[in-house]
Protein backbone atom coordinates (compact mmCIF):
# COMPACT_ATOMS: atom_id res chain seq x y z
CA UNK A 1 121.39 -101.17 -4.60
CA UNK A 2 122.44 -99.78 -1.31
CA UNK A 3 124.67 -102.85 0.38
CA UNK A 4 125.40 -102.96 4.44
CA UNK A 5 128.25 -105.36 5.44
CA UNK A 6 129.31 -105.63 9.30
CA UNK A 7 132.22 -103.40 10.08
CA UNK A 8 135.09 -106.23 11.06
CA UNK A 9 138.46 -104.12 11.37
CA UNK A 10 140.06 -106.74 8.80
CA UNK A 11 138.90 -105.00 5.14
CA UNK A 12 140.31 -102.10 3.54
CA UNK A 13 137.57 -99.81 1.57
CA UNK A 14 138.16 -96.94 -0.75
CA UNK A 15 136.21 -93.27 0.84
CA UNK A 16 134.39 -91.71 -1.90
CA UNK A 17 136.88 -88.82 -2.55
CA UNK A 18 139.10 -92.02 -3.20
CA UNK A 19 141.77 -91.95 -0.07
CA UNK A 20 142.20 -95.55 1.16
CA UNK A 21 140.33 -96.33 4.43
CA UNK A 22 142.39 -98.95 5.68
CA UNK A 23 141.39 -100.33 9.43
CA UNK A 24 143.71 -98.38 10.71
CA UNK A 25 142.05 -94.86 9.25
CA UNK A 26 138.71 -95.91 9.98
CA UNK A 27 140.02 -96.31 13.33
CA UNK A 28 141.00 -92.98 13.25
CA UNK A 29 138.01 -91.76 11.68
CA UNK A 30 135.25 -93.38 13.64
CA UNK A 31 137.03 -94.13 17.12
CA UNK A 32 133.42 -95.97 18.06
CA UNK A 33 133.84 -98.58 15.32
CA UNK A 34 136.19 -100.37 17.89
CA UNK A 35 133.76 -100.51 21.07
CA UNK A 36 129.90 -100.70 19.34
CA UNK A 37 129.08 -102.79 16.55
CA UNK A 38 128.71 -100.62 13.27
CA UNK A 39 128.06 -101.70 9.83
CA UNK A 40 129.70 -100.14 6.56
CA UNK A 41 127.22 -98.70 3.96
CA UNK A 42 128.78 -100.28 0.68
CA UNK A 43 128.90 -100.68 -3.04
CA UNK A 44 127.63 -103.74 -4.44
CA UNK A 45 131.24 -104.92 -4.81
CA UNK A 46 131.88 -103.85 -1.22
CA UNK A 47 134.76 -101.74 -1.70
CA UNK A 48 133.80 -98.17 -1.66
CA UNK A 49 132.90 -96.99 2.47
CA UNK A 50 129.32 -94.65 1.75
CA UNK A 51 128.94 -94.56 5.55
CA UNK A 52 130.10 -96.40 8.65
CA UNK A 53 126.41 -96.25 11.04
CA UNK A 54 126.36 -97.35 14.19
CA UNK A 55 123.78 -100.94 14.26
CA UNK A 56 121.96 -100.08 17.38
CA UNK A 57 121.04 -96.80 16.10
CA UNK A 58 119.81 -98.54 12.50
CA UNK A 59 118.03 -101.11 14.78
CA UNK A 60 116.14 -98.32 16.12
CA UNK A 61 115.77 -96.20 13.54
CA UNK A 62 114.33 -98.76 11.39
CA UNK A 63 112.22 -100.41 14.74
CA UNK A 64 114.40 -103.65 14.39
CA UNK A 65 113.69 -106.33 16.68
CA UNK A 66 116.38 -106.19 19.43
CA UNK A 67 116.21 -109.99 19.50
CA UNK A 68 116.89 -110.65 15.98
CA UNK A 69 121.12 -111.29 15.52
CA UNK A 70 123.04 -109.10 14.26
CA UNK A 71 123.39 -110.35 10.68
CA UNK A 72 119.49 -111.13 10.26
CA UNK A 73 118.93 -107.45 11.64
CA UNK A 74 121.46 -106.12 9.20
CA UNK A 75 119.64 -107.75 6.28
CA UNK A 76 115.80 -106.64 7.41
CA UNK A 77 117.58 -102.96 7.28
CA UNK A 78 119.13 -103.50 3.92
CA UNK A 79 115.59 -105.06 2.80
CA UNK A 80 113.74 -101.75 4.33
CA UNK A 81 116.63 -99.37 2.60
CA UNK A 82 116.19 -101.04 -0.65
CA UNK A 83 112.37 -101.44 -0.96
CA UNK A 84 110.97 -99.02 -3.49
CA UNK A 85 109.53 -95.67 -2.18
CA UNK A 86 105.63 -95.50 -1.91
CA UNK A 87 103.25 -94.12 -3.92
CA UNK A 88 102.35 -90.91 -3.23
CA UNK A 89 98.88 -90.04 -1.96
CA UNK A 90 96.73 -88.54 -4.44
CA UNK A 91 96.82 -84.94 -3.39
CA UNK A 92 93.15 -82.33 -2.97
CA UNK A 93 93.40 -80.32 -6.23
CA UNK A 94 90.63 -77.62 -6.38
CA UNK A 95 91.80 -76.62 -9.41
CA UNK A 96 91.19 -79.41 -11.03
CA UNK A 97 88.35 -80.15 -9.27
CA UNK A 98 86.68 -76.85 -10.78
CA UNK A 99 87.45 -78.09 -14.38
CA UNK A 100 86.33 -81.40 -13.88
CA UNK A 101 83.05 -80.06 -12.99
CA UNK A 102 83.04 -77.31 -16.14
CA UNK A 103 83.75 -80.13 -18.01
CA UNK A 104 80.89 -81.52 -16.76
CA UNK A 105 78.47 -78.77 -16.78
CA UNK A 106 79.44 -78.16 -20.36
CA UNK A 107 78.81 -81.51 -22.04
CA UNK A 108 75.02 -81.69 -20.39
CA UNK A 109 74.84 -78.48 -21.69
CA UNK A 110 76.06 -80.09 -24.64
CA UNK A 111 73.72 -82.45 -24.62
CA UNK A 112 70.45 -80.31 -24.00
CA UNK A 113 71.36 -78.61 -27.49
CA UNK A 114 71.93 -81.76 -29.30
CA UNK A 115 68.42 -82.83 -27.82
CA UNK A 116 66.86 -79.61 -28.27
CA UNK A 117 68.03 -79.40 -32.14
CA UNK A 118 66.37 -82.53 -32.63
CA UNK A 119 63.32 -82.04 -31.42
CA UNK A 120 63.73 -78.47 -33.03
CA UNK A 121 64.37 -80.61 -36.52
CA UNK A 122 61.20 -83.19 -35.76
CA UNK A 123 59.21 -80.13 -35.56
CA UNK A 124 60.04 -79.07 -38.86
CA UNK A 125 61.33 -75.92 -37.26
């Protein structure tokens, strides 16, 4: 499960490649962190930094409501990046549409030699 948690300047995470990202770093990293609010893509435990996003450009991404606060809009984006994918649309197949329709063509074929054997076979024939 893919966790978001307001960036605050006041945690230390861990960078995938395992360097430290203390404030400080992330600072250095993302100079934009301390001007725009930004949230920290997270490990359920919160300690590992996926990805620090900028949360006006999730609002919009996602079409967030610009009125909701900050911490209900961060939880309607975790709820959207979280929710299984959908089911894929059943695709046009001519191929199978072809043998769906031999299959079809066969077993009334089928059946016209099962009838015509037993009429064949009431005919003494």
């Amino acid at each position: 499960m893919r966790k978001l948690e307001k960036y605050t300047s006041t945690k230390t995470y861990m960078y995938p490649n395992g360097s430290i990202a203390t404030p400080e770093r992330l600072l250095a990293d993302f100079p934009a962190v301390g001007t725009f609010a930004h949230v920290i893509e997270t490990d359920e435990a919160g300690e590992v930094c996926f990805s620090v996003e900028n949360l006006s450009a999730l609002r919009s991404f996602h079409n967030i409501d610009t009125a909701l606060g900050e911490a209900a809009a961060i939880a309607a984006i975790e709820a959207i990046i979280n929710a299984p994918p959908p089911e894929p649309e059943p695709e046009d197949n001519p191929l199978a549409d072809a043998l769906n329709k031999l299959s079809d063509v066969l077993e009334e074929q089928s059946d016209r030699n099962d009838f015509i054997d037993g009429l064949m076979e009431g005919l003494g024939v």
